[in-house]
Structures are given as C-alpha cells and as structure tokens.
Protein backbone atom coordinates (compact mmCIF):
# COMPACT_ATOMS: atom_id res chain seq x y z
CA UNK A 1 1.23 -18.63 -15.35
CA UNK A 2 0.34 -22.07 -13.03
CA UNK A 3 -2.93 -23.21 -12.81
CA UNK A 4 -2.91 -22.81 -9.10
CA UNK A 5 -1.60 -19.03 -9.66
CA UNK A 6 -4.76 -18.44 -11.82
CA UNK A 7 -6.85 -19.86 -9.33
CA UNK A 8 -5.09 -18.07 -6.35
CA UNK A 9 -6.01 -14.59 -8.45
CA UNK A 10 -9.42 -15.39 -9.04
CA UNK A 11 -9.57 -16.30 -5.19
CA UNK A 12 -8.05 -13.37 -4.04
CA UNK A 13 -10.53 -10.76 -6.61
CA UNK A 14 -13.63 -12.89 -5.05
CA UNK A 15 -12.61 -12.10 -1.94
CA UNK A 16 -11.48 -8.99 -1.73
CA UNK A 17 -14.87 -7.90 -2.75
CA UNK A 18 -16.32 -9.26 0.57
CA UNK A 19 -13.70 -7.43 2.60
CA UNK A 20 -14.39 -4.50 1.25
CA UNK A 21 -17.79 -4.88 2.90
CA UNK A 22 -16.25 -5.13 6.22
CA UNK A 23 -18.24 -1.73 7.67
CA UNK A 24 -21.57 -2.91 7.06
CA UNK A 25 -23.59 -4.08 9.22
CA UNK A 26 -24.02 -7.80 7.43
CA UNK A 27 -20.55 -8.27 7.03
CA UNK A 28 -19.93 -10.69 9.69
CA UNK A 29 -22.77 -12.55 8.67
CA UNK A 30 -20.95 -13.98 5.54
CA UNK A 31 -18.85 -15.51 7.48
CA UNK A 32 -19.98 -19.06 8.48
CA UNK A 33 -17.71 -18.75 12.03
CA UNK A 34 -20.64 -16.01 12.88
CA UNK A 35 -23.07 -19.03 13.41
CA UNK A 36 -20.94 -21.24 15.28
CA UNK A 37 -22.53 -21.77 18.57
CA UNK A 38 -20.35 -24.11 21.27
CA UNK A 39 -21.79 -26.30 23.67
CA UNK A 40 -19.79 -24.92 26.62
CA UNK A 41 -17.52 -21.60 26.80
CA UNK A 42 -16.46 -23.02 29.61
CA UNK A 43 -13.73 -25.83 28.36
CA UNK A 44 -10.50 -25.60 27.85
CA UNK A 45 -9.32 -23.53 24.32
CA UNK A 46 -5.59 -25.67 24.95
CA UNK A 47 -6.30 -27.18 20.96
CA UNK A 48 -7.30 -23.46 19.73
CA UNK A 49 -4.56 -21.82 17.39
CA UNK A 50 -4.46 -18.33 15.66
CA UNK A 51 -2.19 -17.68 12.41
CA UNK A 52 -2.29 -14.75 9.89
CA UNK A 53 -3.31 -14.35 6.05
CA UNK A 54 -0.41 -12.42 4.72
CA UNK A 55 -1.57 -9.71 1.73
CA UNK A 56 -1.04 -11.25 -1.82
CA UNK A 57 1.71 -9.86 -3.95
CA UNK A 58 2.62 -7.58 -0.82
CA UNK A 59 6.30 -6.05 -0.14
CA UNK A 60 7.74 -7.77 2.72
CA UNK A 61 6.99 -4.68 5.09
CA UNK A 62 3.35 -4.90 4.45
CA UNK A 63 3.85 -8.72 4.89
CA UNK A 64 5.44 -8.39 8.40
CA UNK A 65 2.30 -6.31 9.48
CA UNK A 66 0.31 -9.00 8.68
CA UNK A 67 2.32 -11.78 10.68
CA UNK A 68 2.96 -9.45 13.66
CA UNK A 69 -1.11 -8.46 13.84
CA UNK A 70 -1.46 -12.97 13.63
CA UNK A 71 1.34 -13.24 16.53
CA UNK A 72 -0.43 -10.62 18.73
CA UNK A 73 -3.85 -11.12 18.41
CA UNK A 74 -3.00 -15.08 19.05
CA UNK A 75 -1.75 -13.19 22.40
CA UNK A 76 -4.56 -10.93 23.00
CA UNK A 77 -7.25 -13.82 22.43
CA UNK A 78 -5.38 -15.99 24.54
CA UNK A 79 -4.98 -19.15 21.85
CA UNK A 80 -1.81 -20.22 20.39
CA UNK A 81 -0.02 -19.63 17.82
CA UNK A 82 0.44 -21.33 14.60
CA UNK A 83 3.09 -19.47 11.99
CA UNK A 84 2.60 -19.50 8.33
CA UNK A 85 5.54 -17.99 5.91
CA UNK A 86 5.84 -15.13 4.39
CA UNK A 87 4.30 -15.58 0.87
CA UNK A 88 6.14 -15.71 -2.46
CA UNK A 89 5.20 -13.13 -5.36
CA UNK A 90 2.67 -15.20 -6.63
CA UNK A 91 1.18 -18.05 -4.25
CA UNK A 92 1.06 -17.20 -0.43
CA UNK A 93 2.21 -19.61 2.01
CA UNK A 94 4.81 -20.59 0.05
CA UNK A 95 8.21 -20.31 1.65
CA UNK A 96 10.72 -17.94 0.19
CA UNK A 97 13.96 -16.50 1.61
CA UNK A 98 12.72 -14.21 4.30
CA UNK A 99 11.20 -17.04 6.47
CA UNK A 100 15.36 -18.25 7.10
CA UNK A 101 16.37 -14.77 7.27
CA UNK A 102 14.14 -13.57 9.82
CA UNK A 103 13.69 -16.67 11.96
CA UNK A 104 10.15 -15.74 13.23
CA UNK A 105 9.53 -19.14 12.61
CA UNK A 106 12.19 -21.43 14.50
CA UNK A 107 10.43 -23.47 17.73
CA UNK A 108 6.59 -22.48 16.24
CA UNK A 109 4.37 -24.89 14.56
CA UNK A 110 3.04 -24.53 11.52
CA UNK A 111 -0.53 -23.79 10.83
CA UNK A 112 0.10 -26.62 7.80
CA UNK A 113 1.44 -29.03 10.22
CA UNK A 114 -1.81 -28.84 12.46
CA UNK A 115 -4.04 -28.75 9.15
CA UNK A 116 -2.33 -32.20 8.15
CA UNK A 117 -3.03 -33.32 11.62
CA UNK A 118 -6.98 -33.12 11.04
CA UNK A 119 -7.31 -29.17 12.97
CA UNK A 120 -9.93 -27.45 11.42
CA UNK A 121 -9.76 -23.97 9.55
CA UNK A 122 -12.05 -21.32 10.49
CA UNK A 123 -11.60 -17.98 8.62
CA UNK A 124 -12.17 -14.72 11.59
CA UNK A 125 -14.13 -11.71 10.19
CA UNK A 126 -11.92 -8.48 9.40
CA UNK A 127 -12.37 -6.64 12.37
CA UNK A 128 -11.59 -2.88 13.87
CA UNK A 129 -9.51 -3.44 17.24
CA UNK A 130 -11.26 -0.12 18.22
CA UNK A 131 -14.48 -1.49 18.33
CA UNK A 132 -15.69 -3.28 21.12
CA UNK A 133 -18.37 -4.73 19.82
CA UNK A 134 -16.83 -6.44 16.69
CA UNK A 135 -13.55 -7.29 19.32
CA UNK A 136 -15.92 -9.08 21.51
CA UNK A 137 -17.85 -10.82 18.29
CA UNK A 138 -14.91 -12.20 17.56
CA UNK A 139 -14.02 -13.55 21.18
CA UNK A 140 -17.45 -14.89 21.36
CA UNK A 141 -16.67 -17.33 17.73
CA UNK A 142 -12.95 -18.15 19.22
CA UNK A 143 -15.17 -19.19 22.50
CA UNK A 144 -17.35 -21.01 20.78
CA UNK A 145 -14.79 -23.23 19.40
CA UNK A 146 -13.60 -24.03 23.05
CA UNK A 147 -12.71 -27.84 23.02
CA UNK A 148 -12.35 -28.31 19.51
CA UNK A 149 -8.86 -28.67 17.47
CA UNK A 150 -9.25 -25.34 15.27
CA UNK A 151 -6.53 -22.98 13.72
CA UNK A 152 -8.26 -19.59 13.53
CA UNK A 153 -7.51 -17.50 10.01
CA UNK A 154 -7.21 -13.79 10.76
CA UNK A 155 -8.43 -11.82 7.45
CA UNK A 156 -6.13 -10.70 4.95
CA UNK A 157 -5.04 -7.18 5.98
CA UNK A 158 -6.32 -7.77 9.48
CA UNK A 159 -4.84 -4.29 10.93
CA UNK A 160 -2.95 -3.67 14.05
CA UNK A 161 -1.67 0.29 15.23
CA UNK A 162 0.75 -0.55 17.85
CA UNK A 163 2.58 -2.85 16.13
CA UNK A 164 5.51 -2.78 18.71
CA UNK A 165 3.12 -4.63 21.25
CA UNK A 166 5.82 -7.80 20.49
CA UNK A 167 8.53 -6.02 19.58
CA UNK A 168 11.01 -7.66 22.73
CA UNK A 169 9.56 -11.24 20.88
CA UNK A 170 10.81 -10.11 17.44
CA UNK A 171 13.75 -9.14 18.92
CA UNK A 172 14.73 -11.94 20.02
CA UNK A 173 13.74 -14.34 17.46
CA UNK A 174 15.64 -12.07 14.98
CA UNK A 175 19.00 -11.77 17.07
CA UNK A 176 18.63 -15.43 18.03
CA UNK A 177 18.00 -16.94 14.77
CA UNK A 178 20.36 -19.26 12.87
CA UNK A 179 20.93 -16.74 10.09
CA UNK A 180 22.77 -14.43 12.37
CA UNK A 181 25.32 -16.88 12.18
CA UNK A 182 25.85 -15.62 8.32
CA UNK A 183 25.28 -11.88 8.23
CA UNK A 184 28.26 -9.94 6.58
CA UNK A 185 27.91 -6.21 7.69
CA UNK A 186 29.36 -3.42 5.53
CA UNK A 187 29.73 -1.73 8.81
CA UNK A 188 33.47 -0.17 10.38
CA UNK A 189 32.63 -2.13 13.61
CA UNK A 190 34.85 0.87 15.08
CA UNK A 191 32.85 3.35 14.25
CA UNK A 192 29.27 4.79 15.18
CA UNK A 193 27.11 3.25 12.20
CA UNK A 194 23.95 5.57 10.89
CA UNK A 195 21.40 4.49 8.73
CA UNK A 196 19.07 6.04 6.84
CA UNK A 197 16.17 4.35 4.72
CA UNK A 198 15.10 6.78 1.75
CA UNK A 199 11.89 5.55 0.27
CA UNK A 200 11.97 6.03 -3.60
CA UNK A 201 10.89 3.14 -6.28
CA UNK A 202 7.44 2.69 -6.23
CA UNK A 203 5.93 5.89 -4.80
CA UNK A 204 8.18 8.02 -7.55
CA UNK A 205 5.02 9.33 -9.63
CA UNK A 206 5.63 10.76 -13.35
CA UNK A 207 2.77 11.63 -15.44
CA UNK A 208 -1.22 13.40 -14.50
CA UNK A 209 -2.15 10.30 -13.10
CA UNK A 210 -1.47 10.84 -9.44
CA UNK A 211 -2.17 7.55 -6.68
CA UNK A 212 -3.24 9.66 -3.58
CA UNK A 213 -2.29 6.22 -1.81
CA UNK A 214 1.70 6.17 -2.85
CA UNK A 215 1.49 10.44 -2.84
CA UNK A 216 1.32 10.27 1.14
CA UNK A 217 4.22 7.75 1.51
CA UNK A 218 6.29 10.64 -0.40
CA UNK A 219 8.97 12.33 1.23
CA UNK A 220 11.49 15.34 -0.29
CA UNK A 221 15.33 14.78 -0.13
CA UNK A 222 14.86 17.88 2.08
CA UNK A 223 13.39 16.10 5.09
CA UNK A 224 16.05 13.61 5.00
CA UNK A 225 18.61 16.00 5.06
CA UNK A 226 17.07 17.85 7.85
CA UNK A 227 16.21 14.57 9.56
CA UNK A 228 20.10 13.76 9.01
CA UNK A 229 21.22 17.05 10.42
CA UNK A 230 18.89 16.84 13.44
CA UNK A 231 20.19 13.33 14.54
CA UNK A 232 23.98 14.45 13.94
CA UNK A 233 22.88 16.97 16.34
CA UNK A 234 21.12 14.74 18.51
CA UNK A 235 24.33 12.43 18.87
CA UNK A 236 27.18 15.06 18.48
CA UNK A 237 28.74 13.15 21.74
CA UNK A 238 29.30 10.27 19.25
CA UNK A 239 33.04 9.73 17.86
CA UNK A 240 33.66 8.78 14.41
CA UNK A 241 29.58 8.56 12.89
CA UNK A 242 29.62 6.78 9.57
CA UNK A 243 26.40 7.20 7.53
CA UNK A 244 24.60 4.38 5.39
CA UNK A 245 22.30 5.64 2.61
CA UNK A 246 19.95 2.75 1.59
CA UNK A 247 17.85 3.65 -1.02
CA UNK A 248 17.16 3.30 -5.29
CA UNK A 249 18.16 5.19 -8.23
CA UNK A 250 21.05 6.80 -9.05
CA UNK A 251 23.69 8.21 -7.20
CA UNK A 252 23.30 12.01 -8.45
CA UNK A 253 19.42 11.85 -7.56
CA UNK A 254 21.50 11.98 -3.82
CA UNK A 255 23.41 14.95 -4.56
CA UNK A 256 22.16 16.97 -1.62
CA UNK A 257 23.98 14.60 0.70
CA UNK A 258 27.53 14.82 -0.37
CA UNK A 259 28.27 17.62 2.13
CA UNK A 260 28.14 15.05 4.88
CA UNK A 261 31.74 13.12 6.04
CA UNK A 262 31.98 9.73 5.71
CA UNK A 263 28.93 9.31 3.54
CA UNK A 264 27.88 5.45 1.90
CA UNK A 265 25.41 5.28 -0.14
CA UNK A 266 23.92 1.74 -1.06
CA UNK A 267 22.28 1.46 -3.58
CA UNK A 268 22.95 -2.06 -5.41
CA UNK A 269 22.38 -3.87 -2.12
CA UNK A 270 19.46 -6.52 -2.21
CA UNK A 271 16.24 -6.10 0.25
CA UNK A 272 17.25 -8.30 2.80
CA UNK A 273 20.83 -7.14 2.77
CA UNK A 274 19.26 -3.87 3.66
CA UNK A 275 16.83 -4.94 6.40
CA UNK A 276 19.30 -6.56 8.26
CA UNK A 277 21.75 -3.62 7.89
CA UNK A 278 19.19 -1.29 9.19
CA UNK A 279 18.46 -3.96 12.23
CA UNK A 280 22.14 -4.07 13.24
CA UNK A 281 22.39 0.28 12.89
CA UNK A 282 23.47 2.05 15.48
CA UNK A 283 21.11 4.71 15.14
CA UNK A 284 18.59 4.31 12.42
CA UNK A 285 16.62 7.20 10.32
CA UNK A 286 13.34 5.61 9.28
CA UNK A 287 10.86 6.66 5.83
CA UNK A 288 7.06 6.64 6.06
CA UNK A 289 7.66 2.85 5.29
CA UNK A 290 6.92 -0.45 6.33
CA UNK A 291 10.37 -1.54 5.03
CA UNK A 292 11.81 0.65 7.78
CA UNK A 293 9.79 0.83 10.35
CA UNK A 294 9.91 -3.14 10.60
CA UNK A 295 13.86 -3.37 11.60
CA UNK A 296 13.10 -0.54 13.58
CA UNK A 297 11.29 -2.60 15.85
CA UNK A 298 14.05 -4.56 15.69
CA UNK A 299 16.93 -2.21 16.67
CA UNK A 300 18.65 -1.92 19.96
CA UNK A 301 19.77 1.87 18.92
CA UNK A 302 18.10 4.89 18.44
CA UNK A 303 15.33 5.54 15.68
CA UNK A 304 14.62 8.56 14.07
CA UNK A 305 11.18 8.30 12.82
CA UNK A 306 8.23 10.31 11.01
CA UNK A 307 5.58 10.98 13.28
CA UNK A 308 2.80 10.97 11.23
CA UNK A 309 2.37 7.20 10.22
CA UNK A 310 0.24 4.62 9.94
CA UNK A 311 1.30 2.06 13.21
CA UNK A 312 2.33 3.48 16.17
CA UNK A 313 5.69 4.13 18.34
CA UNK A 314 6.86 2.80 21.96
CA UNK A 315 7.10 6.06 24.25
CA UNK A 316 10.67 5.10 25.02
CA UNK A 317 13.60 7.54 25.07
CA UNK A 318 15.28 5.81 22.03
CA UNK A 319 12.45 6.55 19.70
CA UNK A 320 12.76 9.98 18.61
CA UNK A 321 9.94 11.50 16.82
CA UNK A 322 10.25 13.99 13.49
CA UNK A 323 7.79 16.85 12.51
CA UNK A 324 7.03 16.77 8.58
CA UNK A 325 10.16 18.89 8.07
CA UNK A 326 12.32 16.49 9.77
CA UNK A 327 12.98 18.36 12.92
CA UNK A 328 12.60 17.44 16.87
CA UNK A 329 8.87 17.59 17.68
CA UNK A 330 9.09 20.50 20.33
C-alpha cells in the first residue's frame, strides 16, 4: 500500500468520526466555515464554486449520488460548479474510467484547476435538506464568502432524495458525450430491448452474521419474475421484446427465468458495459440499487422500479412504480 493510500485511510477514519456527529447540536461548530463572517452579503458570489466529496472505496452508484447531490446543490445555492472525478478504489479524485464513459465532466472546470489557480477550499457541514435551519446555516457561510474566489466542499455522503432534480442535465451530458461515439450494444436494434438489473454479489449473505444494511437491498428471484411478468403485461402492444438479464453468479441460480422467449442473460459483462446497456434499454426493470437506478435517470424508455427506496422518482408516466411483490401499485 502507497504512503498517500495510508494517509488517505487514516484521513478518512478521523473524519468519519466527526460526521457521525452531524445531529448534534455542536456539529457545525467544528467546522471552521461556521465562523466565517463576510463583510458584505451583498457582493457578487460570480468567483463562488460548489463540487462534491465522493464516498471512499464506494461502488460507482453510491459515487454518482454523491456527484449529482454536488451538481444540484451548486444549483440550489446559486454558485457554480466545479466537477471532481469519480474516485479510484483507493485514492479519491483520482481519475479512472467512468469519468470518459459518462462525460459528466466535458465543458466543466475542475475544482483542481481553480485550486491551482489560488481559489480557496472551504469544507460545508453535512447537512439535512429537510431542515431549514441547517439549509439556511449553510446559505448564510456560502454568503459570507460573497466576493471571495472559494470552491465550496460538500461533505462526504452529503444526501440528496430527489435525485432526478437534474436528470434532463445528465441526460444530456451522457447522450452527448464523446464515448457514445464507441458504445457496442448487444442489442437486436430491430427488436424491443428489456432490461432487467438483478442485484446479487455483495448483499448475498451466508452465515449467522446478518448486515441489516445489505439485508434491505435484498430482493427474491420471485419479485423479478413478477416484476418481469407485470411489464410484459404492461407492454403486450410491443412486437418482438427481447429480454437482457444483467446480473452475477451462475447461470442456474437464474433458473426461474427460462420460461421467458428470447431470454439473455449477461453475466460476464463488465460494470460499465452494463450501465450503458441499461441507459440505451428500451424499457428498463430496476433493483433496490444505486447501480440501476442511476441509468435509470438516464433512460428515454420506461422504468420499472421498486417503490420503496432510498431517492425518489419523477411523477411521469414512464416511471412505473412496483409493490414489494413486484406488481402495479393499485
């Protein structure tokens, strides 16, 4: 292990212990942004950035939560935004391959290019968006900056529900990005292309010691099957439906899917292979996941999706909600 990957850990334990104080009372006292006091709200916040802390050692899902909460809040708090890539497995901000293969980046400077031009950090407070009085603490420090040259730090983890609040922006840096150009889709471009995302790997638990946290990302082969059934039903206009399995493991751990036609199920394919696949699907049948709900947001079809989950959904006729059994909500 690098020195600087030692020291990154270290970092990261130290302070994660501080955000888990974020409830109490003195939290936002520990940060030294709390006692910045500006001369004049009143000037112009034209030098004031925003950029996000992505989670260390996070999936690329969890990472994308983090950059869209930096891109909106930049919106919502009226400053600019700076983007910093998605972080490698061991040192954040260190680009890796899904910076070029989701192009959130093109035309947006860097929060490392304004840092090299003498902008100041200033690290924000973790704060609840449902809280009005922590929201408008944290207005009153970006105020307070008013004038200066200043790339604001959102927390690591810094959470946002309605994470399709920029979801025509994704769109179009994703469909508009330079990697387009080399996408190579298993897809019959004649057909009606289904895919379905089947969460396994990591929240398959063996053994008494049971991670509550993983247990309620879980879902049974039977709600996919159901949720399967109830979009075939759903688009039973549709001519010639092809269905893309993407998931891990083995292909007999799928059995209960072989009674549907013109069945693929990918297993070997790598993570961004995936994503994109799921972006370009026709219709798309979404996990409690971050890994799906992400090219969701993405996708100009229809999306199948679990209603109980952790970020919200657009109330737009090509979002179709599932009960916990994977039927219509009624």
């Amino acid at each position: 292990m690098k020195i600087d990957e030692i020291y990154y850990r270290v970092l990261v334990r130290l302070k994660g212990f501080r955000l888990r104080q974020w409830e109490k009372p003195h939290y936002f006292k520990t940060y030294p942004a709390s006692y910045h006091k500006g001369k004049n709200d009143k000037r112009e916040k034209s030098e004031l950035y925003m950029t996000e802390r992505v989670s260390y050692g996070a999936g690329i899902g969890h990472q994308l939560a983090n950059w869209i909460a930096g891109y909106w809040f930049a919106r919502y708090f009226d400053v600019k935004y700076a983007y910093s890539p998605f972080t490698s497995s061991a040192v954040p901000f260190r680009p890796n391959r899904w910076d070029y293969a989701l192009g959130f980046g093109e035309g947006e400077i860097t929060a490392e290019q304004l840092l090299k031009a003498g902008y100041k950090k200033v690290l924000l407070p973790y704060f609840d968006e449902k809280d009005g009085s922590r929201v408008s603490e944290i207005k009153r420090i970006i105020d307070s900056y008013a004038g200066e040259k200043v790339v604001f730090y959102l927390e690591a983890d810094q959470f946002y529900f309605d994470q399709f609040g920029v979801m025509d922006d994704l769109k179009y840096k994703f469909f508009s990005a330079p990697a387009r150009k080399e996408d190579k889709l298993i897809y019959d471009n004649k057909a009606f292309n289904i895919a379905i995302h089947i969460r396994r790997g990591d929240i398959v638990q063996t053994g008494d010691k049971r991670n509550e946290n993983l247990a309620m990302r879980y879902q049974g082969s039977e709600y996919f099957v159901n949720a399967l059934d109830t979009a075939l039903e759903y688009l039973k206009d549709k001519k010639n439906i092809h269905i893309y399995l993407f998931s891990q493991g083995k292909i007999e751990d799928y059995a209960e899917f072989s009674r549907f036609e013109n069945l693929h199920v990918c297993l070997n394919m790598g993570a961004i292979d995936s994503f994109i696949h799921m972006a370009y699907a026709d219709a798309l049948i979404t996990s409690k996941s971050s890994f799906s709900y992400k090219p969701a947001l993405l996708n100009r079809g229809i999306k199948f999706c679990p209603a109980d989950f952790w970020h919200g959904y657009p109330d737009c006729k090509d979002w179709i909600l599932l009960n916990e059994q994977g039927r219509l909500i009624q």
